[in-house]
PDB file of N, CA and C in Angstrom:
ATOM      1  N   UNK A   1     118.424 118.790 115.094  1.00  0.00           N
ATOM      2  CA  UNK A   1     118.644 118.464 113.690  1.00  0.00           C
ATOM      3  C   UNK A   1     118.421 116.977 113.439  1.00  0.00           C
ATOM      4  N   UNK A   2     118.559 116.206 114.246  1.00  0.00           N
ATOM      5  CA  UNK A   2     118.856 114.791 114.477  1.00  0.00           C
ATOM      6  C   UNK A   2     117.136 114.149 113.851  1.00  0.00           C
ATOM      7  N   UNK A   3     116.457 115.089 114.805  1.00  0.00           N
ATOM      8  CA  UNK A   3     115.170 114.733 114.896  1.00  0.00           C
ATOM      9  C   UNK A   3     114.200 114.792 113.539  1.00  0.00           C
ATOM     10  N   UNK A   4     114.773 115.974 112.711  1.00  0.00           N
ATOM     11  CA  UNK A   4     114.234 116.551 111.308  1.00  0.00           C
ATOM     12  C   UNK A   4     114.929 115.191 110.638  1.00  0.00           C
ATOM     13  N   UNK A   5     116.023 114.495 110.978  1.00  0.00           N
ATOM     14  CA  UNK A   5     116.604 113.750 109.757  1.00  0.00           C
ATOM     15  C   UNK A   5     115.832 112.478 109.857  1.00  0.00           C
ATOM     16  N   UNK A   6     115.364 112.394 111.565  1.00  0.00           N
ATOM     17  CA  UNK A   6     114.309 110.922 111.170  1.00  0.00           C
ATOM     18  C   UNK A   6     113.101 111.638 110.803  1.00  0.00           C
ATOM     19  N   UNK A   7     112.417 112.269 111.025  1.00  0.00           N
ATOM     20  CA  UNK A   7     111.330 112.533 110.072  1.00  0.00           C
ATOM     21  C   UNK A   7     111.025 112.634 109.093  1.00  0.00           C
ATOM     22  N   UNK A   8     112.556 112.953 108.095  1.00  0.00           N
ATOM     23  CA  UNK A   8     112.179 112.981 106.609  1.00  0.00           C
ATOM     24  C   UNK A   8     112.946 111.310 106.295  1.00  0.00           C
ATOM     25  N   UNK A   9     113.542 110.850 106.902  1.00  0.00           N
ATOM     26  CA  UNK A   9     113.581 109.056 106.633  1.00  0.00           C
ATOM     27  C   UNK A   9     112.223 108.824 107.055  1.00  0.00           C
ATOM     28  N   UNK A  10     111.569 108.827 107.621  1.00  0.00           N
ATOM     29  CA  UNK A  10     110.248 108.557 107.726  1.00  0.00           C
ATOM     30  C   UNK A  10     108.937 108.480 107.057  1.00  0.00           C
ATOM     31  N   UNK A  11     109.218 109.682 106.255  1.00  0.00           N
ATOM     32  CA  UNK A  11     108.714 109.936 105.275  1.00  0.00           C
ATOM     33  C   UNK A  11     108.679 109.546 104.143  1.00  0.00           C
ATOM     34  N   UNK A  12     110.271 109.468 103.498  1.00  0.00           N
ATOM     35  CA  UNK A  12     111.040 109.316 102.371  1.00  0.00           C
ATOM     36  C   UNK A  12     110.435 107.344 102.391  1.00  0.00           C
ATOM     37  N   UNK A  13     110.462 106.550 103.835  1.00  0.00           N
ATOM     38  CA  UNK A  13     110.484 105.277 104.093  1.00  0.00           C
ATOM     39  C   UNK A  13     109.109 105.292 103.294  1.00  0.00           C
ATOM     40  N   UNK A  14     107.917 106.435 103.627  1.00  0.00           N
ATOM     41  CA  UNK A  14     106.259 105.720 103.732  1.00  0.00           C
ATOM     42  C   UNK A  14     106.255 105.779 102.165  1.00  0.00           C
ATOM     43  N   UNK A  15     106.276 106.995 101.284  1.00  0.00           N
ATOM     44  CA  UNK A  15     106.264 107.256  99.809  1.00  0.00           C
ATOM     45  C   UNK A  15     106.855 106.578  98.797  1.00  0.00           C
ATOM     46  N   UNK A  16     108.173 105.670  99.684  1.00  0.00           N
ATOM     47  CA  UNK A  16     108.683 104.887  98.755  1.00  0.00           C
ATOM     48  C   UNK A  16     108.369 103.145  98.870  1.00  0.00           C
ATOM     49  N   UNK A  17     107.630 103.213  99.694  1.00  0.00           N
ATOM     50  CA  UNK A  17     106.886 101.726  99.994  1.00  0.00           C
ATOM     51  C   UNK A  17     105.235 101.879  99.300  1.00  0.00           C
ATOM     52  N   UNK A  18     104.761 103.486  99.456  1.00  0.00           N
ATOM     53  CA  UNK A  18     104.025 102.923  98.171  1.00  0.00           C
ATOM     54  C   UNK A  18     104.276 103.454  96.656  1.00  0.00           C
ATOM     55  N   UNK A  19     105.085 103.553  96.263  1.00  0.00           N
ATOM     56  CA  UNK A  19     106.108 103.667  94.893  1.00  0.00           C
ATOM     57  C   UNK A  19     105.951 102.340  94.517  1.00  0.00           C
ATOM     58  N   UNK A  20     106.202 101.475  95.820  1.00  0.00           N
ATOM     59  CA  UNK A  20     106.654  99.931  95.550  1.00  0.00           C
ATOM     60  C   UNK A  20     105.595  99.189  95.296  1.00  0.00           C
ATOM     61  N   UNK A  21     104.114  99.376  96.142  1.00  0.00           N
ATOM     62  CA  UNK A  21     103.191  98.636  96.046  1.00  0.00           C
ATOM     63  C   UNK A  21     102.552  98.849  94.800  1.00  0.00           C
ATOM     64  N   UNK A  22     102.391 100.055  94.637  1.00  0.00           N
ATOM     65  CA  UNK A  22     101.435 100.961  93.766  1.00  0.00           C
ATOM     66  C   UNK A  22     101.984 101.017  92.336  1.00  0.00           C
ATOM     67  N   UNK A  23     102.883 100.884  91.386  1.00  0.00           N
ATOM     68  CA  UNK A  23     103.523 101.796  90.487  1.00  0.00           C
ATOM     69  C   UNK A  23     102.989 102.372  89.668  1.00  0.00           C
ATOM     70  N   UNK A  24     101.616 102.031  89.104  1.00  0.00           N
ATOM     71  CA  UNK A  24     100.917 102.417  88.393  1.00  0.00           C
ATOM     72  C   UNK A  24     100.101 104.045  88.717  1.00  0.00           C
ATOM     73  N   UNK A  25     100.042 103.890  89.907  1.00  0.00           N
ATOM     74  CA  UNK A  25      99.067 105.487  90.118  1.00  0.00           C
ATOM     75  C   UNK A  25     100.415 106.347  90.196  1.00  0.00           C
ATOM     76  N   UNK A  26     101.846 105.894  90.340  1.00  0.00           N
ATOM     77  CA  UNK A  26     102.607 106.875  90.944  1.00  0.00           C
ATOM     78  C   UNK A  26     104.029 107.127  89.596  1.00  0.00           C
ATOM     79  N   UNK A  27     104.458 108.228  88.745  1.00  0.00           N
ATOM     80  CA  UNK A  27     105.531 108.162  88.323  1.00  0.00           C
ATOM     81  C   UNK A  27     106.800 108.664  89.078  1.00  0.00           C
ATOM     82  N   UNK A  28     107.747 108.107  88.792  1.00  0.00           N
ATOM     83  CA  UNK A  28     109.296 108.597  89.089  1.00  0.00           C
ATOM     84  C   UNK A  28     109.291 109.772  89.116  1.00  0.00           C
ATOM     85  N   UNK A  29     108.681 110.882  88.598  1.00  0.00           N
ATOM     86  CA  UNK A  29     109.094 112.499  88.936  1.00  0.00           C
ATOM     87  C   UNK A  29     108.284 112.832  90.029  1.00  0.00           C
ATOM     88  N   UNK A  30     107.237 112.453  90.094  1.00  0.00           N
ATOM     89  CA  UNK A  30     106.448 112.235  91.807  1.00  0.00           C
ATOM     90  C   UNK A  30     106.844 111.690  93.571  1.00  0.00           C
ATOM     91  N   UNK A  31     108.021 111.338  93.328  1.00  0.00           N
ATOM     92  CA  UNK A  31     108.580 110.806  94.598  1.00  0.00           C
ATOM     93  C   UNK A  31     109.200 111.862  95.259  1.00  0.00           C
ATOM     94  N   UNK A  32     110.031 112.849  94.624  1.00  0.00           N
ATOM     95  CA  UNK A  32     110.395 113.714  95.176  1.00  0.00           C
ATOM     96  C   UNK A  32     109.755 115.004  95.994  1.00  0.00           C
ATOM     97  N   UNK A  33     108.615 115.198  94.977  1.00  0.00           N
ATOM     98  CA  UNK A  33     107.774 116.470  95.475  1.00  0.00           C
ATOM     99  C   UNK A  33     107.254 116.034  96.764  1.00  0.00           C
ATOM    100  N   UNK A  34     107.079 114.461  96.698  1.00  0.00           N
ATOM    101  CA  UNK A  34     105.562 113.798  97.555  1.00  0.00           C
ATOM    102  C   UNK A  34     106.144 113.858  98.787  1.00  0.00           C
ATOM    103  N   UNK A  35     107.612 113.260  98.854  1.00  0.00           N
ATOM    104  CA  UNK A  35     108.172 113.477  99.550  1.00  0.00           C
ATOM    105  C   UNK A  35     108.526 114.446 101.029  1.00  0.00           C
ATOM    106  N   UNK A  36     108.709 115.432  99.902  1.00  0.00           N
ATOM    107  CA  UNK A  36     108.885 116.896 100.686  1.00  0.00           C
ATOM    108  C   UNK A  36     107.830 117.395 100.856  1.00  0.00           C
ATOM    109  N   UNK A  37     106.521 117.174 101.004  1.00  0.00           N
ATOM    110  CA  UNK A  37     105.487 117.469 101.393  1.00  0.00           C
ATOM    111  C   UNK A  37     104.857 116.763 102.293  1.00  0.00           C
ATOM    112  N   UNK A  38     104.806 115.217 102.088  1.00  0.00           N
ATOM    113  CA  UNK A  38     104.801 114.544 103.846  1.00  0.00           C
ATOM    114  C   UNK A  38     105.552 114.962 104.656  1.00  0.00           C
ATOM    115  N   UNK A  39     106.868 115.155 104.703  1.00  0.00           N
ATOM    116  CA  UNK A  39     108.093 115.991 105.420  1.00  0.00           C
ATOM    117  C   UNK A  39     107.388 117.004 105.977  1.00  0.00           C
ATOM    118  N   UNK A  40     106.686 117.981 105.173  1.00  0.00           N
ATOM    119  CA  UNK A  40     106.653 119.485 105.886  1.00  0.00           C
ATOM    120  C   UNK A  40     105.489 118.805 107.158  1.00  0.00           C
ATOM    121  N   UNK A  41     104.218 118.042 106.317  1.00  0.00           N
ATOM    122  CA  UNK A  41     102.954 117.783 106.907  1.00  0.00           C
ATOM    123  C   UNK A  41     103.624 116.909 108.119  1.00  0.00           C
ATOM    124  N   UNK A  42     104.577 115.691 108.372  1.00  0.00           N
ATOM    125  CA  UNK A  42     104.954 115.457 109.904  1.00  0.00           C
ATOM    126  C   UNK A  42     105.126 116.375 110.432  1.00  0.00           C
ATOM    127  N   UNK A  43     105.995 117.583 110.034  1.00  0.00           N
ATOM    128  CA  UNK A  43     107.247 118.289 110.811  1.00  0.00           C
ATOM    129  C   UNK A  43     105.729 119.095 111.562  1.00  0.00           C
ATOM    130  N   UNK A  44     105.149 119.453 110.733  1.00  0.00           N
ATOM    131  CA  UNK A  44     104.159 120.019 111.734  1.00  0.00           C
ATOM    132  C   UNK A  44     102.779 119.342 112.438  1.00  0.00           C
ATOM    133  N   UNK A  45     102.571 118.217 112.175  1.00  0.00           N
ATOM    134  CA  UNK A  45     101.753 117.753 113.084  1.00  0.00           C
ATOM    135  C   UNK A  45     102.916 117.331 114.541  1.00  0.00           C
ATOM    136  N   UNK A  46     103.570 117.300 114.430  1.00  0.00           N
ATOM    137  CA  UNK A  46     105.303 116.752 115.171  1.00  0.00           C
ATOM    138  C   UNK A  46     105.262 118.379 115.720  1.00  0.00           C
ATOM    139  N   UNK A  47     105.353 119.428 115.412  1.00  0.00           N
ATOM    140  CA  UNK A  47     105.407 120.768 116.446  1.00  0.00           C
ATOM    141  C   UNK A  47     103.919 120.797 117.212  1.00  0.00           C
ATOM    142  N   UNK A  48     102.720 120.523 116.337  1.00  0.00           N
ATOM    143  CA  UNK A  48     101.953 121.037 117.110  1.00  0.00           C
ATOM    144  C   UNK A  48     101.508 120.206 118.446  1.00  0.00           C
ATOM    145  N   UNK A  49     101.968 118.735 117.837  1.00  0.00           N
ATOM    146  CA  UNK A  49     101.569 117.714 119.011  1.00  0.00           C
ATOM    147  C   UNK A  49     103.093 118.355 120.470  1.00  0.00           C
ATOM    148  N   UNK A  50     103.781 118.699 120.136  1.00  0.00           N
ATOM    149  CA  UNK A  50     104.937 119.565 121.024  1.00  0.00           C
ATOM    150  C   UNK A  50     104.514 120.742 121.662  1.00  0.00           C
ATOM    151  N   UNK A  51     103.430 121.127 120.788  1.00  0.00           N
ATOM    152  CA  UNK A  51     102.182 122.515 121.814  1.00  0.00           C
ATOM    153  C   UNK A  51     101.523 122.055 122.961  1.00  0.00           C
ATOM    154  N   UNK A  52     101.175 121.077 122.365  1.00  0.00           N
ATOM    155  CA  UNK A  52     100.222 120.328 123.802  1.00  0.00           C
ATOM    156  C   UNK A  52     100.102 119.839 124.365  1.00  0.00           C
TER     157      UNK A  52
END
Protein backbone atom coordinates (compact mmCIF):
# COMPACT_ATOMS: atom_id res chain seq x y z
CA UNK A 1 0.00 0.00 0.00
CA UNK A 2 2.93 2.14 1.01
CA UNK A 3 4.22 1.88 -2.46
CA UNK A 4 0.74 3.01 -4.38
CA UNK A 5 0.89 6.12 -1.89
CA UNK A 6 4.35 7.21 -3.33
CA UNK A 7 3.29 6.78 -6.71
CA UNK A 8 0.34 8.83 -6.63
CA UNK A 9 2.59 11.67 -4.58
CA UNK A 10 4.56 11.28 -7.50
CA UNK A 11 2.32 11.95 -9.69
CA UNK A 12 0.08 14.40 -7.89
CA UNK A 13 4.11 16.16 -7.39
CA UNK A 14 4.67 16.07 -11.61
CA UNK A 15 0.89 17.64 -12.63
CA UNK A 16 1.09 20.09 -10.08
CA UNK A 17 4.52 21.54 -11.02
CA UNK A 18 3.19 21.91 -14.34
CA UNK A 19 -0.15 23.62 -13.09
CA UNK A 20 2.65 25.90 -11.78
CA UNK A 21 4.76 26.49 -14.80
CA UNK A 22 2.07 26.35 -17.34
CA UNK A 23 -1.33 28.00 -16.10
CA UNK A 24 -2.53 28.97 -19.13
CA UNK A 25 -2.87 25.55 -21.13
CA UNK A 26 -4.13 23.98 -17.80
CA UNK A 27 -7.59 24.85 -15.70
CA UNK A 28 -8.32 24.02 -12.00
CA UNK A 29 -10.96 21.28 -12.91
CA UNK A 30 -8.07 19.50 -14.87
CA UNK A 31 -5.72 18.63 -12.02
CA UNK A 32 -7.71 16.12 -10.67
CA UNK A 33 -8.65 13.90 -13.63
CA UNK A 34 -4.84 14.42 -14.90
CA UNK A 35 -3.90 13.29 -11.94
CA UNK A 36 -5.56 10.02 -11.64
CA UNK A 37 -4.55 9.11 -14.88
CA UNK A 38 -0.71 9.56 -14.56
CA UNK A 39 -1.42 7.44 -11.33
CA UNK A 40 -3.03 4.57 -13.25
CA UNK A 41 -0.22 5.10 -16.33
CA UNK A 42 2.90 4.75 -13.41
CA UNK A 43 1.07 2.07 -11.52
CA UNK A 44 1.38 0.17 -14.63
CA UNK A 45 4.45 0.89 -16.30
CA UNK A 46 5.65 0.20 -12.29
CA UNK A 47 3.87 -3.60 -12.66
CA UNK A 48 5.06 -4.26 -15.91
CA UNK A 49 8.69 -3.15 -15.33
CA UNK A 50 8.00 -5.86 -12.02
CA UNK A 51 7.32 -8.56 -15.05
CA UNK A 52 10.68 -8.34 -16.17
Amino acid sequence: MGEFIRLFIIAAGIILLFYYFDRDKMSKKEIIPSILVLFVLIVLVNYIKDLL
